[in-house]
PDB file of N, CA and C in Angstrom:
ATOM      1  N   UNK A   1     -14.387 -16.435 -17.720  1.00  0.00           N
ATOM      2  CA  UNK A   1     -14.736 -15.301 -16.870  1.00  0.00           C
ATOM      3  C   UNK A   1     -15.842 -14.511 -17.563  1.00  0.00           C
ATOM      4  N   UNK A   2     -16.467 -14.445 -16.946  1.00  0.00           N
ATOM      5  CA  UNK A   2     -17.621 -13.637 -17.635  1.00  0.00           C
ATOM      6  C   UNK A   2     -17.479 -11.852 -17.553  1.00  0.00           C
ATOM      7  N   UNK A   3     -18.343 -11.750 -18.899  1.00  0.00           N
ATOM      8  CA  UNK A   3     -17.734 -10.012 -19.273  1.00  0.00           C
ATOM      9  C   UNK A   3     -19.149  -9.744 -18.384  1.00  0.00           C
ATOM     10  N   UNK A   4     -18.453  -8.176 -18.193  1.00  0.00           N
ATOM     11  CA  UNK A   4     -19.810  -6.987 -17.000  1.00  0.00           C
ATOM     12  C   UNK A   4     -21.242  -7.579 -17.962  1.00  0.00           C
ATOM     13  N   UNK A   5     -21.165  -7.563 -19.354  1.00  0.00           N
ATOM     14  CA  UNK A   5     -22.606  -7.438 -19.756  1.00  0.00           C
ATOM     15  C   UNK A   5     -23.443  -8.452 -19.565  1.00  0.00           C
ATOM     16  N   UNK A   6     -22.615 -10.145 -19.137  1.00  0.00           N
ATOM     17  CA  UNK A   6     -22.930 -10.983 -18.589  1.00  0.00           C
ATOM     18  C   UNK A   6     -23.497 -11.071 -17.316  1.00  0.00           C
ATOM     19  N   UNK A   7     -23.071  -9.884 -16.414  1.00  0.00           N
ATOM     20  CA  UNK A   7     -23.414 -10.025 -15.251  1.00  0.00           C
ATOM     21  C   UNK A   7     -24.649  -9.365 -14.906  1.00  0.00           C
ATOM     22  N   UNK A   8     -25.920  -9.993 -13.821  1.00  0.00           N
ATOM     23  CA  UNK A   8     -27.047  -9.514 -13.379  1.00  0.00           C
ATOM     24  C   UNK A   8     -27.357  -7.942 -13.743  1.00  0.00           C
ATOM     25  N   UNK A   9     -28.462  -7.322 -13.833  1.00  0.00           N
ATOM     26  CA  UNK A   9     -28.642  -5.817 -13.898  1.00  0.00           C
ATOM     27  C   UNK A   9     -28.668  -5.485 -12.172  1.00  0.00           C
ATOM     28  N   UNK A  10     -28.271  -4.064 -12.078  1.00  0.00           N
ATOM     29  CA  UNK A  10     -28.227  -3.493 -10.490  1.00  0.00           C
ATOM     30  C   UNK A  10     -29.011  -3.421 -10.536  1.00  0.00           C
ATOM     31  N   UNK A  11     -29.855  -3.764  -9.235  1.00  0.00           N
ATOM     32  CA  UNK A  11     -31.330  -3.162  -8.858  1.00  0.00           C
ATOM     33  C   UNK A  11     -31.942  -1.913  -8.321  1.00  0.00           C
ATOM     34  N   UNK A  12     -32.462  -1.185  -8.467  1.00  0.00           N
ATOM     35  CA  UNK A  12     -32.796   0.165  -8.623  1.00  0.00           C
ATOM     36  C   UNK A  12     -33.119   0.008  -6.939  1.00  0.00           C
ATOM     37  N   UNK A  13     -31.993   0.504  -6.275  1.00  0.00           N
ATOM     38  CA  UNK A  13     -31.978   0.789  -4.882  1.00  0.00           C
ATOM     39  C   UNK A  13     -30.739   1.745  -4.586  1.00  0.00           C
ATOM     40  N   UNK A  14     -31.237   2.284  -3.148  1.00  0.00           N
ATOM     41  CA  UNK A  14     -30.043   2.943  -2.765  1.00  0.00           C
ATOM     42  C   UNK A  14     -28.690   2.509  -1.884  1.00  0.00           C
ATOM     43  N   UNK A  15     -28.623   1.316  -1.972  1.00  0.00           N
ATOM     44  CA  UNK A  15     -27.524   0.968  -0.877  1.00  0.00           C
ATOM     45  C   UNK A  15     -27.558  -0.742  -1.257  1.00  0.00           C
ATOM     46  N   UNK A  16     -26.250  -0.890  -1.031  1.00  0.00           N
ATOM     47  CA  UNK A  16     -26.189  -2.316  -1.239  1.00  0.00           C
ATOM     48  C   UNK A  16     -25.054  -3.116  -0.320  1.00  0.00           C
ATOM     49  N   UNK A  17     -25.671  -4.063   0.060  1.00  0.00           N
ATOM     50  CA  UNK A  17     -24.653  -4.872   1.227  1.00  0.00           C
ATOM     51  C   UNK A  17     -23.656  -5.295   0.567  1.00  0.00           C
ATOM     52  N   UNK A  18     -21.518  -5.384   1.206  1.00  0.00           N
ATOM     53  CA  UNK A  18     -20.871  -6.246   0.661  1.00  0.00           C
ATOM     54  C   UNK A  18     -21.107  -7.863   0.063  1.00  0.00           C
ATOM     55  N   UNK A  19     -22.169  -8.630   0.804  1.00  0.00           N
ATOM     56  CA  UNK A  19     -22.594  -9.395  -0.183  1.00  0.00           C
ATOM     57  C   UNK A  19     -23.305  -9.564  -1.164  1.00  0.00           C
ATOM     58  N   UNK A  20     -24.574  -8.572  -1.337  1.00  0.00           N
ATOM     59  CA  UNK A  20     -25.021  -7.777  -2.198  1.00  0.00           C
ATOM     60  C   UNK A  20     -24.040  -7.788  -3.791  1.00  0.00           C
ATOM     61  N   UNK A  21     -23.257  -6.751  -3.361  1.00  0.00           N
ATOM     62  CA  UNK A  21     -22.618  -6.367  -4.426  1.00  0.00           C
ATOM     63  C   UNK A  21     -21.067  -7.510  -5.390  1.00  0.00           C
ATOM     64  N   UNK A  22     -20.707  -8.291  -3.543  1.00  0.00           N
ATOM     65  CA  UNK A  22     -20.004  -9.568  -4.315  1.00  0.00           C
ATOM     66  C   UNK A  22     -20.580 -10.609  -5.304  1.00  0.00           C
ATOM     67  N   UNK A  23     -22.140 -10.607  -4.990  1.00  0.00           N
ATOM     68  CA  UNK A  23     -22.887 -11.841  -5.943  1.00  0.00           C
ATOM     69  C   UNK A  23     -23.511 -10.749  -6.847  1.00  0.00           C
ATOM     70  N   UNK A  24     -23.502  -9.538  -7.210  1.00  0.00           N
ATOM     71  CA  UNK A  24     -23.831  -8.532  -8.573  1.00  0.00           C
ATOM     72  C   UNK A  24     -22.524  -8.382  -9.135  1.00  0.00           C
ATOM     73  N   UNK A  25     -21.741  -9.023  -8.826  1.00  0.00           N
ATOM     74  CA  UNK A  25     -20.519  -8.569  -9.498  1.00  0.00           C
ATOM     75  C   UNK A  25     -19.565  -9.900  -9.579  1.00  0.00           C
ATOM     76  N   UNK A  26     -19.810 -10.787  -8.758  1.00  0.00           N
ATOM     77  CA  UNK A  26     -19.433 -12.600  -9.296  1.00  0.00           C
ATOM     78  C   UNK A  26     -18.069 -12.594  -8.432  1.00  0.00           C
ATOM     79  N   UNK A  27     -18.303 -12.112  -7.434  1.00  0.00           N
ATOM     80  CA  UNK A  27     -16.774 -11.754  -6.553  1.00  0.00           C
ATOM     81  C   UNK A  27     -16.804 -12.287  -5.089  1.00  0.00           C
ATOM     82  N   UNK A  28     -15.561 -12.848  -4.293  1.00  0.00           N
ATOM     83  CA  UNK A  28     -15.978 -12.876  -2.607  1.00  0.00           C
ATOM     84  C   UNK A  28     -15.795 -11.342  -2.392  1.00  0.00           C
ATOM     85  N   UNK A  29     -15.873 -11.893  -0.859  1.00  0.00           N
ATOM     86  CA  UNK A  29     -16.433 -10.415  -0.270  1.00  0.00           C
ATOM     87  C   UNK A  29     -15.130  -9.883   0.216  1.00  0.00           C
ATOM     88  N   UNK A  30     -14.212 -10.572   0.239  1.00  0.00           N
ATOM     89  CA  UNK A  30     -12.583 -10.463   0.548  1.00  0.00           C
ATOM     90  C   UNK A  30     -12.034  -9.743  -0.634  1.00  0.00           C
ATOM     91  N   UNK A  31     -12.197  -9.814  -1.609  1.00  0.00           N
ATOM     92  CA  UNK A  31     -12.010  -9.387  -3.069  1.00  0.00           C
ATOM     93  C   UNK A  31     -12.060  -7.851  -2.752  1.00  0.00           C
ATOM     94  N   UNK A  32     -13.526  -7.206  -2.567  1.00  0.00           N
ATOM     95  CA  UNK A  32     -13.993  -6.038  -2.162  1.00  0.00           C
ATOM     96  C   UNK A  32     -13.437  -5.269  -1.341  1.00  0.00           C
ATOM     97  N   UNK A  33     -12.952  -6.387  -0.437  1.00  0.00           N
ATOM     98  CA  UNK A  33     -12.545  -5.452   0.951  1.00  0.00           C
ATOM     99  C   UNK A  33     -11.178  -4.949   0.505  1.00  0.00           C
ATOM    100  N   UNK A  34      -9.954  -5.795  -0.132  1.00  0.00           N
ATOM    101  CA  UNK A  34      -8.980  -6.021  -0.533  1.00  0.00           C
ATOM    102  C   UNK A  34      -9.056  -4.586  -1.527  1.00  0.00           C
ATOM    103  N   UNK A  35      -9.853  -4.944  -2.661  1.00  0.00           N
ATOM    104  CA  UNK A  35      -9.822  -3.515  -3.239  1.00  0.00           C
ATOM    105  C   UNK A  35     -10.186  -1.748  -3.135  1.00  0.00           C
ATOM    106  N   UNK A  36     -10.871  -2.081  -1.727  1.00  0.00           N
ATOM    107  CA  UNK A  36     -11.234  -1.038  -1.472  1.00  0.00           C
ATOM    108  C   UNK A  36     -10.184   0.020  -0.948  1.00  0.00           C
ATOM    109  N   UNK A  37      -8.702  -1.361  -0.223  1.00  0.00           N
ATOM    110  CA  UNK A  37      -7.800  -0.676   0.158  1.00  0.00           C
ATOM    111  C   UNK A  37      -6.553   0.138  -1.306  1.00  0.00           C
ATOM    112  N   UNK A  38      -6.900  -0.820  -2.021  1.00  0.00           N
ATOM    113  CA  UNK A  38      -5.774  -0.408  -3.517  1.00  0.00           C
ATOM    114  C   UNK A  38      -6.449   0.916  -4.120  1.00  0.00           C
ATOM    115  N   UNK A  39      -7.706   0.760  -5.025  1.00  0.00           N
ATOM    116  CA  UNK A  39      -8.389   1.700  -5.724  1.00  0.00           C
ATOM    117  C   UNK A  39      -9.450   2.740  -4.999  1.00  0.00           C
ATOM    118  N   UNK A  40      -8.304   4.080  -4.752  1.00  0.00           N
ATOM    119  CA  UNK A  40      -9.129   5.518  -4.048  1.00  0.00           C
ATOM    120  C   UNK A  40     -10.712   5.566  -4.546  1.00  0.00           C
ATOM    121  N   UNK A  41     -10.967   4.988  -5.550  1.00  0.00           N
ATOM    122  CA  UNK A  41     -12.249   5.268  -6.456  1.00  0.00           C
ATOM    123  C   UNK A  41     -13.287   4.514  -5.970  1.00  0.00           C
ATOM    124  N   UNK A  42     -12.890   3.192  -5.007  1.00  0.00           N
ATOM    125  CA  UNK A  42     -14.310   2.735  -4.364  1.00  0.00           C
ATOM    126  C   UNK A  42     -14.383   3.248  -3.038  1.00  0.00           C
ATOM    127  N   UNK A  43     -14.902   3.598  -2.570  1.00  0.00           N
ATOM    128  CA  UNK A  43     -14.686   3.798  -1.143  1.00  0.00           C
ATOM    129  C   UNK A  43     -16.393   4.009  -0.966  1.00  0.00           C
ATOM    130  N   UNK A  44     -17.114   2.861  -0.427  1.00  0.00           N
ATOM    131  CA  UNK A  44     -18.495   2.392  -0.280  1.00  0.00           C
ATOM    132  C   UNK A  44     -18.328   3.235   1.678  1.00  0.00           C
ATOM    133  N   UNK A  45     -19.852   3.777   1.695  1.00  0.00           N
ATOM    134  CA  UNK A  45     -19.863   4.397   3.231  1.00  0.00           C
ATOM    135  C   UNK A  45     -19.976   3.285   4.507  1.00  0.00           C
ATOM    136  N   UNK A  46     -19.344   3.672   5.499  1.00  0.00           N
ATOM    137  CA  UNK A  46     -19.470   2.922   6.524  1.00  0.00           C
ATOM    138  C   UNK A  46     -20.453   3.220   7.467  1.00  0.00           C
ATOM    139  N   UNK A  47     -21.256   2.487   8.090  1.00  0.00           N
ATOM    140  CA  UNK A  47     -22.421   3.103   9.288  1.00  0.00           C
ATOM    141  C   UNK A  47     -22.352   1.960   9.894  1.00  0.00           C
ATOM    142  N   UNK A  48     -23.110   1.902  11.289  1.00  0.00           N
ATOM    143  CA  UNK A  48     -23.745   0.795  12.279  1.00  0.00           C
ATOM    144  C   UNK A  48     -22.549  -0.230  12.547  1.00  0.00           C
ATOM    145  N   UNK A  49     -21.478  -0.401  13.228  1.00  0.00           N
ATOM    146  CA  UNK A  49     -20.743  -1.187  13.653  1.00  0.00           C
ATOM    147  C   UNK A  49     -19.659  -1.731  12.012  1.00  0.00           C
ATOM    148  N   UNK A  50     -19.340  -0.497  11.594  1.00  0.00           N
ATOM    149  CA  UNK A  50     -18.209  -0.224  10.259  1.00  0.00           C
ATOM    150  C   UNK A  50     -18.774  -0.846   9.329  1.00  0.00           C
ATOM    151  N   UNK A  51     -20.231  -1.478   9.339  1.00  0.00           N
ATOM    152  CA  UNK A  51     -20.549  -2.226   8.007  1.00  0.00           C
ATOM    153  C   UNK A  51     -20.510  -1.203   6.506  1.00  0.00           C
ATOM    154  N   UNK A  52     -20.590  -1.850   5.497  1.00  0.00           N
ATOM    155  CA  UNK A  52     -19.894  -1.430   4.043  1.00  0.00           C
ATOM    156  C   UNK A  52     -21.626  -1.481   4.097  1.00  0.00           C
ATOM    157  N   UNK A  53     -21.755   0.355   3.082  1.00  0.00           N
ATOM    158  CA  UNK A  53     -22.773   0.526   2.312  1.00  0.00           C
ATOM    159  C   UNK A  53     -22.652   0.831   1.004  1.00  0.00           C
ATOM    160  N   UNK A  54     -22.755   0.264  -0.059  1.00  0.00           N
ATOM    161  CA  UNK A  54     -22.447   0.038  -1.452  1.00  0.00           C
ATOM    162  C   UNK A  54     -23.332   1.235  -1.961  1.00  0.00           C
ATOM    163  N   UNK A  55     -23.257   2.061  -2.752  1.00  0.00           N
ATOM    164  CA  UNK A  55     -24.355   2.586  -4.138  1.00  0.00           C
ATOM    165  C   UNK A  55     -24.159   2.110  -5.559  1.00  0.00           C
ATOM    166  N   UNK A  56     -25.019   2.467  -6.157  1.00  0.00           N
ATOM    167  CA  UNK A  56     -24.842   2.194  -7.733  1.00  0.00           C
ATOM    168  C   UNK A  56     -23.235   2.389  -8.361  1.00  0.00           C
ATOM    169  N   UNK A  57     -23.175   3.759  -7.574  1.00  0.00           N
ATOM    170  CA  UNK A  57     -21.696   4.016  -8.827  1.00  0.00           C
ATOM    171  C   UNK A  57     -20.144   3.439  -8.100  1.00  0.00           C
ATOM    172  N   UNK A  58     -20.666   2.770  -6.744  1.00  0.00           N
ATOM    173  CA  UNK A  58     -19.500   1.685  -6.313  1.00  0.00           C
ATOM    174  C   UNK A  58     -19.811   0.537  -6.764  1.00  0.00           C
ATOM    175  N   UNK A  59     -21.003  -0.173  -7.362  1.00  0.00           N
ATOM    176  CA  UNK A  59     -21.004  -1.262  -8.058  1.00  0.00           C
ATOM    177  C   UNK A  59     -20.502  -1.075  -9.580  1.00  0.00           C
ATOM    178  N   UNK A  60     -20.465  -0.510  -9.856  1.00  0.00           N
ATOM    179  CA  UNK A  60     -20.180  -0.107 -11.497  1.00  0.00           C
ATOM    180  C   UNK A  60     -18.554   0.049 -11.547  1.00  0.00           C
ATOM    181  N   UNK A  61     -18.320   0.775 -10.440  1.00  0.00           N
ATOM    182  CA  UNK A  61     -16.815   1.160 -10.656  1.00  0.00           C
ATOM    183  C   UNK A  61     -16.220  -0.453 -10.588  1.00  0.00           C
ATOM    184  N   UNK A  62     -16.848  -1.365  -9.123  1.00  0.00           N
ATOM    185  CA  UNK A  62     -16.294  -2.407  -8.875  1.00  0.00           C
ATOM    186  C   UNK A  62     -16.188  -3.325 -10.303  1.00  0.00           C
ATOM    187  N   UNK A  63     -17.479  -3.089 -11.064  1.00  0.00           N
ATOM    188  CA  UNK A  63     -17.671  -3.980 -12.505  1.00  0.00           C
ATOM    189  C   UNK A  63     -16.279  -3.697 -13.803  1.00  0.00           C
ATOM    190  N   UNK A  64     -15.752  -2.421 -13.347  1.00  0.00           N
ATOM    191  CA  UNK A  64     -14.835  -1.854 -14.027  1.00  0.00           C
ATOM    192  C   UNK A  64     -13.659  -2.363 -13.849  1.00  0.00           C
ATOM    193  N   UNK A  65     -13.660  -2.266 -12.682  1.00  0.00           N
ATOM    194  CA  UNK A  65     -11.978  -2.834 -11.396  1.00  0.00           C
ATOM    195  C   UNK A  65     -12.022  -4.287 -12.292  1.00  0.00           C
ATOM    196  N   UNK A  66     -13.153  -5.446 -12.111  1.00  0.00           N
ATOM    197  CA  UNK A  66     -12.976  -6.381 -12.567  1.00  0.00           C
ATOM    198  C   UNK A  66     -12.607  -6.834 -14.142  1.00  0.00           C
ATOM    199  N   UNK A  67     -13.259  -6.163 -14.690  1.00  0.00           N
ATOM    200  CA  UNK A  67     -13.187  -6.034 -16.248  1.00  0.00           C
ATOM    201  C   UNK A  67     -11.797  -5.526 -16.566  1.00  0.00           C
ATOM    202  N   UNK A  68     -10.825  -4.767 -16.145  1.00  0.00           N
ATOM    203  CA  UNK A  68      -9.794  -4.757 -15.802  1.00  0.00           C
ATOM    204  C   UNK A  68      -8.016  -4.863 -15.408  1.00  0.00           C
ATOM    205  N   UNK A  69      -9.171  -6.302 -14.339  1.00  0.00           N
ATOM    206  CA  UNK A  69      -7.886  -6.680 -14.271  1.00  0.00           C
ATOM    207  C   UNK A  69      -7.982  -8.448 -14.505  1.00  0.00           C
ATOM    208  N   UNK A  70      -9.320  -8.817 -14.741  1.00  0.00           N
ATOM    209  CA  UNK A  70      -9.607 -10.158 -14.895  1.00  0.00           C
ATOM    210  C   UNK A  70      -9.432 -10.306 -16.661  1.00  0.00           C
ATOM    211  N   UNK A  71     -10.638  -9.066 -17.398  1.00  0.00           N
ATOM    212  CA  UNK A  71     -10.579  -9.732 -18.269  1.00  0.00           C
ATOM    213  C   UNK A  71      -9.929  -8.956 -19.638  1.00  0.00           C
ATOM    214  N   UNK A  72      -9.195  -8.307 -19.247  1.00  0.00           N
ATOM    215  CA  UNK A  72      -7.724  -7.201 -19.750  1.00  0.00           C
ATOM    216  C   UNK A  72      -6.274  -6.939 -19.172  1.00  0.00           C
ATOM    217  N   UNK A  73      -6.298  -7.927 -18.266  1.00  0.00           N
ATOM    218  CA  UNK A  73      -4.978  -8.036 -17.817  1.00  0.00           C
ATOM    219  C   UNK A  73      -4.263  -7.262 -17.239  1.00  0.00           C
ATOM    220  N   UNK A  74      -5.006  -6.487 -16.766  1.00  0.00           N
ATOM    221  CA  UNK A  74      -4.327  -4.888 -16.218  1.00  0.00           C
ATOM    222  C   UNK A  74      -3.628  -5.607 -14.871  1.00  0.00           C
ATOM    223  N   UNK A  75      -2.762  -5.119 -14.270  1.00  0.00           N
ATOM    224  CA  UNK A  75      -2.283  -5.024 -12.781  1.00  0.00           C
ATOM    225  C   UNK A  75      -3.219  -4.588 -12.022  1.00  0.00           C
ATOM    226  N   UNK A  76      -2.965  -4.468 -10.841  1.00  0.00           N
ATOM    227  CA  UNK A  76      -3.691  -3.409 -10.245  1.00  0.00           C
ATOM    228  C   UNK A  76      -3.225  -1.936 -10.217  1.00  0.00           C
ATOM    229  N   UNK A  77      -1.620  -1.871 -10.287  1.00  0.00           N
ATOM    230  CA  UNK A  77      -1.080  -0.674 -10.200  1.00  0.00           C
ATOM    231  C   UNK A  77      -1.499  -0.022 -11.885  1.00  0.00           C
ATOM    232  N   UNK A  78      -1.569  -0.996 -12.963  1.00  0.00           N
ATOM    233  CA  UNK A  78      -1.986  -0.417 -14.184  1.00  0.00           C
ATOM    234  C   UNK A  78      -3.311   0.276 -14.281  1.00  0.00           C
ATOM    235  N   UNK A  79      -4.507  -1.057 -13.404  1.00  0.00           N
ATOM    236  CA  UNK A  79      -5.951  -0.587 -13.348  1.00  0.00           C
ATOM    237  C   UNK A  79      -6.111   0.679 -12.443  1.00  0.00           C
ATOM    238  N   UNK A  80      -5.196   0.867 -11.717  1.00  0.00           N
ATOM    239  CA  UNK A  80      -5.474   2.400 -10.520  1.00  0.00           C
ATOM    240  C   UNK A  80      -4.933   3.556 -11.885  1.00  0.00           C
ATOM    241  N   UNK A  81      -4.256   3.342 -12.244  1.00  0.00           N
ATOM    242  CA  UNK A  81      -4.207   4.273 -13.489  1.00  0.00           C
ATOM    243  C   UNK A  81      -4.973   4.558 -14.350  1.00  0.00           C
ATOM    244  N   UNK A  82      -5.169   3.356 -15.051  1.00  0.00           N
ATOM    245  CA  UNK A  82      -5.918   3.617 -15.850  1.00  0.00           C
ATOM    246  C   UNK A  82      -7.513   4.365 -15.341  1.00  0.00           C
ATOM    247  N   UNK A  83      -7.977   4.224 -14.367  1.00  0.00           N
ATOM    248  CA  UNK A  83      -8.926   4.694 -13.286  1.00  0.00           C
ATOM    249  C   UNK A  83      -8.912   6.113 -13.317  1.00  0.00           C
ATOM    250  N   UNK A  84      -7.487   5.843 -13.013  1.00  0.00           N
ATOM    251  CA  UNK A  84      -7.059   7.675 -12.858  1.00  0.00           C
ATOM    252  C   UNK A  84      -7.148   8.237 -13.925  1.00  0.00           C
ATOM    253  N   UNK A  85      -7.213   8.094 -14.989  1.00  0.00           N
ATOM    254  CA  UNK A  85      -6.758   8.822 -16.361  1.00  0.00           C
ATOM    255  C   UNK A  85      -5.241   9.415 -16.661  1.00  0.00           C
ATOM    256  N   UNK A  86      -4.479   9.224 -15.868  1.00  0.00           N
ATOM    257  CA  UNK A  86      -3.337  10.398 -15.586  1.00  0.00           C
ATOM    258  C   UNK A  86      -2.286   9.556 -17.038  1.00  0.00           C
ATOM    259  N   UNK A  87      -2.305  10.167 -17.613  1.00  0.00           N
ATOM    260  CA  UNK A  87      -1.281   9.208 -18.974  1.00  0.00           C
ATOM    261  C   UNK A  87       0.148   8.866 -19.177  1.00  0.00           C
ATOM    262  N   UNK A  88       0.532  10.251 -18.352  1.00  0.00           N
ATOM    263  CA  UNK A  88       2.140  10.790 -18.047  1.00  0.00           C
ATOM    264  C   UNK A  88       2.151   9.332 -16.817  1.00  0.00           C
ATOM    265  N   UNK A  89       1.559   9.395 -16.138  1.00  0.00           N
ATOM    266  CA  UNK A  89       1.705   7.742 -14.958  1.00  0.00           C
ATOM    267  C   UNK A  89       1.260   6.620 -15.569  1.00  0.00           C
ATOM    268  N   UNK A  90       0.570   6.233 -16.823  1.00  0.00           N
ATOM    269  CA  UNK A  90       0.552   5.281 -17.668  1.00  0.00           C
ATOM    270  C   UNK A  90       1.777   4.891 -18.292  1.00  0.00           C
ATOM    271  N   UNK A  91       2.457   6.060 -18.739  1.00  0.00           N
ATOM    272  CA  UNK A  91       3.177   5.761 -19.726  1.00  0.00           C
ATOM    273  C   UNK A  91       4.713   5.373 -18.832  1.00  0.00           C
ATOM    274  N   UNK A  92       4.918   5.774 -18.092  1.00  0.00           N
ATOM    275  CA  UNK A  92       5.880   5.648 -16.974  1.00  0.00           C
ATOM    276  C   UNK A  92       5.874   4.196 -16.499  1.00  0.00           C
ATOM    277  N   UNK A  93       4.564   4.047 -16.220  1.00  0.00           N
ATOM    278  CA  UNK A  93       4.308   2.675 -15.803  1.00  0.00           C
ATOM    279  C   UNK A  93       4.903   1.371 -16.756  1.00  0.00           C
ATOM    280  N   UNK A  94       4.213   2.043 -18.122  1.00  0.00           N
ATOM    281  CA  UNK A  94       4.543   0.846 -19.233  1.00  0.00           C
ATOM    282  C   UNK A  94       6.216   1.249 -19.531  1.00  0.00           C
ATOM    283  N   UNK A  95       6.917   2.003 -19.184  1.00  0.00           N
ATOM    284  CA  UNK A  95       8.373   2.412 -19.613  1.00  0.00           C
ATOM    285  C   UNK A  95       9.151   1.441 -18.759  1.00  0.00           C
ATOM    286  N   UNK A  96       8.639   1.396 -17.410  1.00  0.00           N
ATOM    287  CA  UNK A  96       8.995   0.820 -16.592  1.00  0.00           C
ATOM    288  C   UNK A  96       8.822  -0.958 -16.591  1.00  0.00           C
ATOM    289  N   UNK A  97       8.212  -0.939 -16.709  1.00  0.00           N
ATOM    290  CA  UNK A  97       7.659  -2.250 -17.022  1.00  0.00           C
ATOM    291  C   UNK A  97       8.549  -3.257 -18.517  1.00  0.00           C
ATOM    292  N   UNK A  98       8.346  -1.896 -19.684  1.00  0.00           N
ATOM    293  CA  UNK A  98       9.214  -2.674 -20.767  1.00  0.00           C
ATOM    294  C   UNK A  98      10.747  -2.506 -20.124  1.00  0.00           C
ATOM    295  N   UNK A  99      11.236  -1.759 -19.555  1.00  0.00           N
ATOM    296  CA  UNK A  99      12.365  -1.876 -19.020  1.00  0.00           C
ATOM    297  C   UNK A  99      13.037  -2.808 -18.267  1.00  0.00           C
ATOM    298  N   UNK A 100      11.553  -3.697 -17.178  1.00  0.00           N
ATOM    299  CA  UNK A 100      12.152  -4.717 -16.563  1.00  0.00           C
ATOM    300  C   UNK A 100      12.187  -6.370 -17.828  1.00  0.00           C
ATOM    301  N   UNK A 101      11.673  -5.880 -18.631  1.00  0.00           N
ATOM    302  CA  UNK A 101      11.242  -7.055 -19.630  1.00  0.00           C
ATOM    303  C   UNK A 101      12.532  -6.968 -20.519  1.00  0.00           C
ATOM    304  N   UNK A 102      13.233  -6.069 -20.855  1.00  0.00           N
ATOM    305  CA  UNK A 102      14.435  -5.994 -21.657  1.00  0.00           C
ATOM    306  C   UNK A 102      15.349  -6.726 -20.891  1.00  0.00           C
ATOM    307  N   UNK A 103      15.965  -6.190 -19.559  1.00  0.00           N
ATOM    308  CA  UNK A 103      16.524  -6.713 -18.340  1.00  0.00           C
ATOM    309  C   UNK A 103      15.944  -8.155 -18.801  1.00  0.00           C
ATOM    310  N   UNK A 104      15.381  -8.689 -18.510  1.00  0.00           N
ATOM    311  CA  UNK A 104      15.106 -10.661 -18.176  1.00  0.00           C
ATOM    312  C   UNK A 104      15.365 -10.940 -19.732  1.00  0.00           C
ATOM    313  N   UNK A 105      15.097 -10.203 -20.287  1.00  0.00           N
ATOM    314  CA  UNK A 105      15.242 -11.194 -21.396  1.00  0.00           C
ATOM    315  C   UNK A 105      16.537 -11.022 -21.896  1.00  0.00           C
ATOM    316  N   UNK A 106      17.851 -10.095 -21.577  1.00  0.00           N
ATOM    317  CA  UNK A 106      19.279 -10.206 -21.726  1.00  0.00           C
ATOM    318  C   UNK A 106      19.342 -11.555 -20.904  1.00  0.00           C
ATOM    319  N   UNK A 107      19.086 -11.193 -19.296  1.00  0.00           N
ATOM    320  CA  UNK A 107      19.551 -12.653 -18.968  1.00  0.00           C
ATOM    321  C   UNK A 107      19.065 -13.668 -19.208  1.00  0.00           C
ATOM    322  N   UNK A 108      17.833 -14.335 -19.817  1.00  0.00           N
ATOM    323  CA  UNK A 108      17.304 -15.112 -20.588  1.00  0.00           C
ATOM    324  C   UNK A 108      18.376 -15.598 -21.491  1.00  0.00           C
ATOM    325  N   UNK A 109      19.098 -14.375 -22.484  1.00  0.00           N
ATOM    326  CA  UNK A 109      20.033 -15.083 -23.471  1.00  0.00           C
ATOM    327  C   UNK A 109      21.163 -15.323 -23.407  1.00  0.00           C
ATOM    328  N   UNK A 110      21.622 -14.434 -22.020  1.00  0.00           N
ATOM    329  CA  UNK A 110      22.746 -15.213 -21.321  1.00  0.00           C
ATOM    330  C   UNK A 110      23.093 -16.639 -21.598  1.00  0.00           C
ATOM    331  N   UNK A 111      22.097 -16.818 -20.292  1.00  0.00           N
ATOM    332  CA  UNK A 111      21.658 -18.364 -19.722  1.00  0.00           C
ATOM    333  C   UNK A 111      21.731 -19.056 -20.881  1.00  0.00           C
ATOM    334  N   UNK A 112      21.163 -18.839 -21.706  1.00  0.00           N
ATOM    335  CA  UNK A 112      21.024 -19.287 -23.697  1.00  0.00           C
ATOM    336  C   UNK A 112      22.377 -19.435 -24.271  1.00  0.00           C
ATOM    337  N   UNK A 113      23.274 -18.665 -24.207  1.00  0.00           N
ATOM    338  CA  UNK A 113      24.123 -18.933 -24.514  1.00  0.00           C
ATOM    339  C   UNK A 113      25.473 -19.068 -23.580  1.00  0.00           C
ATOM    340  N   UNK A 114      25.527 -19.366 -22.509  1.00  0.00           N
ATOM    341  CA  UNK A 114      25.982 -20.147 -21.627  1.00  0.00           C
ATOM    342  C   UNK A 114      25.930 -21.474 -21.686  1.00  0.00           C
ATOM    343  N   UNK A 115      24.833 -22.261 -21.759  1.00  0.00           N
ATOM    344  CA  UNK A 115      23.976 -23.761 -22.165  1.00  0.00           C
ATOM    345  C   UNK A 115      24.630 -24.073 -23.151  1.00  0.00           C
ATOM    346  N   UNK A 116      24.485 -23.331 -24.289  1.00  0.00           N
ATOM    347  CA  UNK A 116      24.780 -23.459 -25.385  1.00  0.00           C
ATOM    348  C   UNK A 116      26.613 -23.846 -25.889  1.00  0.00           C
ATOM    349  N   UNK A 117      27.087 -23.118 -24.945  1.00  0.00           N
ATOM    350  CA  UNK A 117      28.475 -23.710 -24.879  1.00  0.00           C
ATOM    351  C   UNK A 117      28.989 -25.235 -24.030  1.00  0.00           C
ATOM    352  N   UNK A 118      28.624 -25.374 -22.826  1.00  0.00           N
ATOM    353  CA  UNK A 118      28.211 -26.552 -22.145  1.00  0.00           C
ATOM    354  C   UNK A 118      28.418 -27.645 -22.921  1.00  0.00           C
TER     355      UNK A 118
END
């Protein structure tokens, strides 16, 4: 997967088409649309029969979204956070998260030692 610094420079314009910004950013255009509904932070303007008008700082954010969750492993519910800055909902998130990981891995050793008697 290639990192943002890999990817094309934006071109010094004001508006950029969803395909535009899917091939500046190495993405389909389903990708975009998809995220536009998760992360409050892109929201590209609509004009002329609902088409998507991109700017600079919705391509950048999108370069972010990707970097993210492609090549940092974030969720999406992690990457809308982390987006957000909000830390108290970071940390909740990851509480939650190690919480479901404690959970599987008791029954993990269950199962382990269940087998194990067998």
């Amino acid at each position: 997967m290639a990192n943002s610094t890999d990817l094309s420079p934006i071109p010094d314009k004001l508006y950029f088409s969803i395909g535009e910004v899917a091939s500046l950013c190495e993405l389909k255009a389903h990708v975009l649309r998809y995220w536009e509904q998760e992360f409050p932070q892109l929201s590209p303007s609509k004009r002329r029969g609902n088409r998507r008008y991109y700017q600079r700082k919705d391509v950048l954010m999108v370069r972010e979204i990707k970097d993210l969750l492609y090549n940092k492993g974030y969720t999406i519910e992690g990457a809308r956070t982390q987006l957000s800055g909000n830390e108290d909902s970071m940390l909740r998130t990851f509480q939650h998260s190690h919480a479901k990981l404690q959970s599987a891995i008791k029954q993990l050793e269950k199962v382990v030692g269940d087998l194990e008697t067998v």
